[in-house]
N, C-alpha and C. Protein backbone atom coordinates (compact mmCIF):
# COMPACT_ATOMS: atom_id res chain seq x y z
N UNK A 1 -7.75 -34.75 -28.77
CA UNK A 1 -6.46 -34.23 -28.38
C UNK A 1 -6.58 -33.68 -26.96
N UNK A 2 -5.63 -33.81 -26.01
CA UNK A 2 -5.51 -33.53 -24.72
C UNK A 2 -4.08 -32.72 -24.50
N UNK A 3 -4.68 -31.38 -23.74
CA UNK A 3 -3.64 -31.13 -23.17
C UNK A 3 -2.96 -30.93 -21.75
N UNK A 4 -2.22 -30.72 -21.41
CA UNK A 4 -1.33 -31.20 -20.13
C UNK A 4 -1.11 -29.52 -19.26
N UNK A 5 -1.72 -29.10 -18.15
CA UNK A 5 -1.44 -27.75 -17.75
C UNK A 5 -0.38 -28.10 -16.77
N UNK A 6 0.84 -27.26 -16.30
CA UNK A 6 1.60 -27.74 -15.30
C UNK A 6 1.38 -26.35 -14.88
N UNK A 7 1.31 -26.30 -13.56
CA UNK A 7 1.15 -25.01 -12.53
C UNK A 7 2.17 -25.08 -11.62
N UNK A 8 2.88 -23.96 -11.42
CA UNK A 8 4.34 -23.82 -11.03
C UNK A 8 4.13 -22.80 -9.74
N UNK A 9 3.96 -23.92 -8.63
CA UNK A 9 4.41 -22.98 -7.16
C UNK A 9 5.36 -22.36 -6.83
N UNK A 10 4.99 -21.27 -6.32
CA UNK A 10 6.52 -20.64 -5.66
C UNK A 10 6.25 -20.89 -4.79
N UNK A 11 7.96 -21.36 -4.55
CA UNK A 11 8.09 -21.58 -3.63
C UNK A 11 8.67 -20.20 -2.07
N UNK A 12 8.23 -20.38 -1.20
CA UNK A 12 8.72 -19.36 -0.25
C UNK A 12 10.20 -19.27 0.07
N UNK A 13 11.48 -20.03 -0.11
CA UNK A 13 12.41 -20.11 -0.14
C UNK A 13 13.16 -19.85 -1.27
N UNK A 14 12.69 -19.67 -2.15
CA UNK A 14 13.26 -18.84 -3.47
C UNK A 14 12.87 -17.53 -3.48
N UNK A 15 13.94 -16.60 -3.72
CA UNK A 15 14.35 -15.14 -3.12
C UNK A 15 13.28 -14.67 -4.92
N UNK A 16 12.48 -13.40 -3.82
CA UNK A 16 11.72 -12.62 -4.90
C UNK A 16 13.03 -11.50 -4.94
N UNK A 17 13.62 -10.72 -4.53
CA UNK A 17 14.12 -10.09 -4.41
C UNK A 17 16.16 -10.11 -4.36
N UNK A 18 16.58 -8.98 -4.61
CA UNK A 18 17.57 -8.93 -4.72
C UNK A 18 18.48 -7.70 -3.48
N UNK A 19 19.61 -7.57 -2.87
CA UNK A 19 19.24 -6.34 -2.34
C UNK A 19 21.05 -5.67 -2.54
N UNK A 20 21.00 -4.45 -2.63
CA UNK A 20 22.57 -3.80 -2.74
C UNK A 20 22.80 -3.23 -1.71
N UNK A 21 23.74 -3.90 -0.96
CA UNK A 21 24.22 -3.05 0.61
C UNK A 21 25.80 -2.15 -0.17
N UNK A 22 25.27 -0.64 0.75
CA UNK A 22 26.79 0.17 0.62
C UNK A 22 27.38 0.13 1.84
N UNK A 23 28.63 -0.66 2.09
CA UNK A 23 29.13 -0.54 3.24
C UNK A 23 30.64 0.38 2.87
N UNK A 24 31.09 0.77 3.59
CA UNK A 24 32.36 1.67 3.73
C UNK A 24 33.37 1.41 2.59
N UNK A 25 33.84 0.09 2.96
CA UNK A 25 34.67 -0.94 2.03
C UNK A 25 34.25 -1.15 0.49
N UNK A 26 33.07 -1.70 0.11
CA UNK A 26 32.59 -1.97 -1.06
C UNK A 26 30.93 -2.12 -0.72
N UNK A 27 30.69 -2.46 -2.17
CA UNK A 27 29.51 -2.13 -2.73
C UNK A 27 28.75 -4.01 -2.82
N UNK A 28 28.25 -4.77 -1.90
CA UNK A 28 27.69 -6.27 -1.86
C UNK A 28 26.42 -6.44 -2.26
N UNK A 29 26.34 -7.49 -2.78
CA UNK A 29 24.73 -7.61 -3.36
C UNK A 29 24.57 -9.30 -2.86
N UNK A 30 23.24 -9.23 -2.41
CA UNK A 30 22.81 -10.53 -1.75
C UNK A 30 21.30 -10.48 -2.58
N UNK A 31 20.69 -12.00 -2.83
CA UNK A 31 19.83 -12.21 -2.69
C UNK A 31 18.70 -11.79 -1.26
N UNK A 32 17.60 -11.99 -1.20
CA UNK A 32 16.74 -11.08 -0.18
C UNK A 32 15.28 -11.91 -0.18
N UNK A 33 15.27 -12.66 1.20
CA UNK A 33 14.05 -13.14 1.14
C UNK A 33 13.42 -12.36 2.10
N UNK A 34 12.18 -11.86 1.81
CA UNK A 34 10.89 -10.90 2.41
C UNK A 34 10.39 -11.78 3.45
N UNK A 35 10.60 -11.36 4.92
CA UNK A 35 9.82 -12.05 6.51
C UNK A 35 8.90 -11.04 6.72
N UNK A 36 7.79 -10.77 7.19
CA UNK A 36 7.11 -9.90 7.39
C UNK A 36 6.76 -8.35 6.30
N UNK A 37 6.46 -7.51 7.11
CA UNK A 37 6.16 -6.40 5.85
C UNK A 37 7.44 -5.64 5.76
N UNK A 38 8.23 -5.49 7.01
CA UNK A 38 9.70 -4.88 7.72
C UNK A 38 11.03 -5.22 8.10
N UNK A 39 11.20 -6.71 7.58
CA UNK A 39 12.18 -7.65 7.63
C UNK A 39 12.62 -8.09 6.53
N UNK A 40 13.59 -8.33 6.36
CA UNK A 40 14.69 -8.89 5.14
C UNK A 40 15.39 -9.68 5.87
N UNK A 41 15.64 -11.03 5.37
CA UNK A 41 16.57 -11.96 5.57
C UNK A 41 17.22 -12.01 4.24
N UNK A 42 18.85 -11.71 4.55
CA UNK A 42 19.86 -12.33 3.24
C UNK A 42 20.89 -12.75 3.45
N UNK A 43 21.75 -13.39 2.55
CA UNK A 43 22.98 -13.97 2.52
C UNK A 43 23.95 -13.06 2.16
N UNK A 44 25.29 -12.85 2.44
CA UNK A 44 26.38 -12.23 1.51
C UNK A 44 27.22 -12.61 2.44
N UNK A 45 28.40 -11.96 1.38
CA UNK A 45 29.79 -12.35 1.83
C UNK A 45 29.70 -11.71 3.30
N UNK A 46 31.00 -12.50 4.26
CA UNK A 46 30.89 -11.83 5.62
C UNK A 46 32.34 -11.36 5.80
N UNK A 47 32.68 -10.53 4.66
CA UNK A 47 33.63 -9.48 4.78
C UNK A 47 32.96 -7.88 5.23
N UNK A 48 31.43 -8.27 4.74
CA UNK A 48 30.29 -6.79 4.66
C UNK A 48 30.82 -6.83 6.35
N UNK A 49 30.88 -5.46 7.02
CA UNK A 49 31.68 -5.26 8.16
C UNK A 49 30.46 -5.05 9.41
N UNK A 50 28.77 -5.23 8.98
CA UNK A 50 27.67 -4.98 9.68
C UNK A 50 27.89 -5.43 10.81
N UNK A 51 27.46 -5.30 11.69
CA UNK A 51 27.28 -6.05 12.79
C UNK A 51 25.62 -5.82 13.82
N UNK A 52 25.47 -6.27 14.84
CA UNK A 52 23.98 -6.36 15.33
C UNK A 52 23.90 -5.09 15.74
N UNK A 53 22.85 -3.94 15.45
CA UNK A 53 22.47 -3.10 15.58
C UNK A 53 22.68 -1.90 15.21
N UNK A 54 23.84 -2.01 13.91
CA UNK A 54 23.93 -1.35 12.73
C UNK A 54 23.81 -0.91 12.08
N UNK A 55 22.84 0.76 11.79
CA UNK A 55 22.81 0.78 10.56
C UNK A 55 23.11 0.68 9.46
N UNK A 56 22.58 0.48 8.43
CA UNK A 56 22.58 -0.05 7.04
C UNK A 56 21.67 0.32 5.82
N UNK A 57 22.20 0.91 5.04
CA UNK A 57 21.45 1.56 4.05
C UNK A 57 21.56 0.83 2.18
N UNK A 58 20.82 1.01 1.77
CA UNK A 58 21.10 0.61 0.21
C UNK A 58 19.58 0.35 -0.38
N UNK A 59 19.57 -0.53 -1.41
CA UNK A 59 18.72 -0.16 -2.55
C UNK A 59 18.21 -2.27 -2.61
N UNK A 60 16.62 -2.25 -3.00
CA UNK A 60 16.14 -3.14 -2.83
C UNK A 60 15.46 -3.40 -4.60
N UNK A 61 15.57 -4.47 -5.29
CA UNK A 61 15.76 -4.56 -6.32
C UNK A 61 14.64 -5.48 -6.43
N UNK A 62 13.34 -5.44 -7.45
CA UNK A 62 12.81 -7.23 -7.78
C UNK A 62 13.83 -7.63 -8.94
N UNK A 63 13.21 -9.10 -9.28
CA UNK A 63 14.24 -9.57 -10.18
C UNK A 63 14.16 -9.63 -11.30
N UNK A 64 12.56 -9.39 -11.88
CA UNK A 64 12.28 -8.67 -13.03
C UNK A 64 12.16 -7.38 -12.91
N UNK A 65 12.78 -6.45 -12.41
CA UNK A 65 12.69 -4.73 -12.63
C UNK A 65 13.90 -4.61 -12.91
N UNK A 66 13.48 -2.88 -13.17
CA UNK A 66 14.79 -2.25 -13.23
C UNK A 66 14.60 -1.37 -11.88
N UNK A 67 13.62 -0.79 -11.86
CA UNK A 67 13.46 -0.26 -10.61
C UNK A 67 13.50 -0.71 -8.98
N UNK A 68 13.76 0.03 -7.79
CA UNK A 68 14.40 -0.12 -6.90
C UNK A 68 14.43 0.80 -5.66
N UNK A 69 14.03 0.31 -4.40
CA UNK A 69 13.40 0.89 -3.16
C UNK A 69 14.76 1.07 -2.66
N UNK A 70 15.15 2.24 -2.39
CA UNK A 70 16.21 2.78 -1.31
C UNK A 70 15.42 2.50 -0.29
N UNK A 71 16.40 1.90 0.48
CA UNK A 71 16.54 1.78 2.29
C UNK A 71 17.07 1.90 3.20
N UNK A 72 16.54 2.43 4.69
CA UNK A 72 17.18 2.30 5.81
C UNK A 72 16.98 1.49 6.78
N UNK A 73 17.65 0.53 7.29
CA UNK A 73 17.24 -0.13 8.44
C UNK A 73 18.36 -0.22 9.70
N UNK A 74 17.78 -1.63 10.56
CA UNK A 74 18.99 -1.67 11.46
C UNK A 74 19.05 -3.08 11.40
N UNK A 75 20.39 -3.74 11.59
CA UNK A 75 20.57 -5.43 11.69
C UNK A 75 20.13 -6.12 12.90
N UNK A 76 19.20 -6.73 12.95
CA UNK A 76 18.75 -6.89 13.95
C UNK A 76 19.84 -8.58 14.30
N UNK A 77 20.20 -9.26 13.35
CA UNK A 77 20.86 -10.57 13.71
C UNK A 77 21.66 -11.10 12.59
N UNK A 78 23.30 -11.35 12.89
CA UNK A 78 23.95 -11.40 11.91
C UNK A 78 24.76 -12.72 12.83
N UNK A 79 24.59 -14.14 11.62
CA UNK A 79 24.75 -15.31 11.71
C UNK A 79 26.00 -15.85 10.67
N UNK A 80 27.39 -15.76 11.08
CA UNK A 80 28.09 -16.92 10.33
C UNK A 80 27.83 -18.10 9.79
N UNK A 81 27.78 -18.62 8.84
CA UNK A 81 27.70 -19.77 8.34
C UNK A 81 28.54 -20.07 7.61
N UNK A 82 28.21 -21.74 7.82
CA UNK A 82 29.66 -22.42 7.19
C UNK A 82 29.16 -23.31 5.55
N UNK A 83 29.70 -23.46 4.76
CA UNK A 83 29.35 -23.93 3.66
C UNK A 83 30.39 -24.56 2.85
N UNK A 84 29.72 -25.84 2.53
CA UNK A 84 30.87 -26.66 1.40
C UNK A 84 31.44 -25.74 0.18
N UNK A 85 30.79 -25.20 -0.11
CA UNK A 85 30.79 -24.63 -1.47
C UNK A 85 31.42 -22.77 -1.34
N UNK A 86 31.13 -22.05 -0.17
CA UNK A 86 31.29 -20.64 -0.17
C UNK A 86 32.35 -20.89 1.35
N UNK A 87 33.49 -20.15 1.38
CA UNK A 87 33.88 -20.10 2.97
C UNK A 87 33.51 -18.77 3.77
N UNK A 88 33.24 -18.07 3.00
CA UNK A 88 33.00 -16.51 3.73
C UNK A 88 31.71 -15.95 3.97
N UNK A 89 30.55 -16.52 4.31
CA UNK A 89 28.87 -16.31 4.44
C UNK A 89 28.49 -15.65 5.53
N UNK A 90 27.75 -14.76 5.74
CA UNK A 90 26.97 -14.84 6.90
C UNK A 90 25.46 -14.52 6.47
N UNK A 91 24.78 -14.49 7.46
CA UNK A 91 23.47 -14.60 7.37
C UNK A 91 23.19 -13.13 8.31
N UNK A 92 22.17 -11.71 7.49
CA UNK A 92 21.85 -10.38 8.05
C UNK A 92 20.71 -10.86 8.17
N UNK A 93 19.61 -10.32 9.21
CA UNK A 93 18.45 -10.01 9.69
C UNK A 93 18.21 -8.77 9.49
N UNK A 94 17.89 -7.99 8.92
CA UNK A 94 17.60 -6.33 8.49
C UNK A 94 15.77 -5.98 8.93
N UNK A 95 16.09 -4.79 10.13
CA UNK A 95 14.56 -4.62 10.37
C UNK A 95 14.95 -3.39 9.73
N UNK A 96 13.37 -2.84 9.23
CA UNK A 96 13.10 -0.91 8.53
C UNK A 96 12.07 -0.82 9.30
N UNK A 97 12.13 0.66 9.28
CA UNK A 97 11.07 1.85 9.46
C UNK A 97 9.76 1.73 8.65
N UNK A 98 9.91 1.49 7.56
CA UNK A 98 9.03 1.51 6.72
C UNK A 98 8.76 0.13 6.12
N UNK A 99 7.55 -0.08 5.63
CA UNK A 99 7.17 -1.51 4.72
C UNK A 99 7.89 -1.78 3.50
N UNK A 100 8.17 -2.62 3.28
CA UNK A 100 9.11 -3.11 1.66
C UNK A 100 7.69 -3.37 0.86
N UNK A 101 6.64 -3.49 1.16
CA UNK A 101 5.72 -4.08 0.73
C UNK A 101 4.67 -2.99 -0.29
């Protein structure tokens, strides 16, 4: 009898993370892919009112926890994008003070 192991890469483009921005207006949650030890790249709606050099505060989530890193940073680059499927996207660059890591 033989058995078959399948080993499952992660991939770097699938978000470990989750993240909750509080902006003035409402309360947005984006997926959150980890660039460095001090960088966050994410997606959300681009009603969130951020703009480049912004602070921005909220709470950093994994996707198996319950638990969750409050944060402060600043936007370092905020990118419109266009999409078949979503019309309202943009793309945040979020640098911190401190390591997410």
């Amino acid at each position: 009898m033989s058995a078959a192991v399948f080993v499952r890469k992660s991939s770097p483009k699938i978000p470990k993370f989750y993240v909750e921005l509080f902006d003035s207006e409402s309360v947005f949650l984006a997926s959150a892919q980890l660039i460095g030890k001090r960088v966050l790249r994410f997606i959300v709606d681009s009603k969130v009112s951020y703009k480049k050099g912004d602070g921005i505060h909220g709470r950093l989530y994994g996707l198996r926890s319950k638990l969750f890193l409050p944060f402060v940073g600043i936007v370092r680059e905020r990118r419109e994008l266009q999409s078949k499927f979503y019309t309202k996207l943009c793309e945040l660059v979020l640098e911190s003070e401190e390591d997410f890591e």
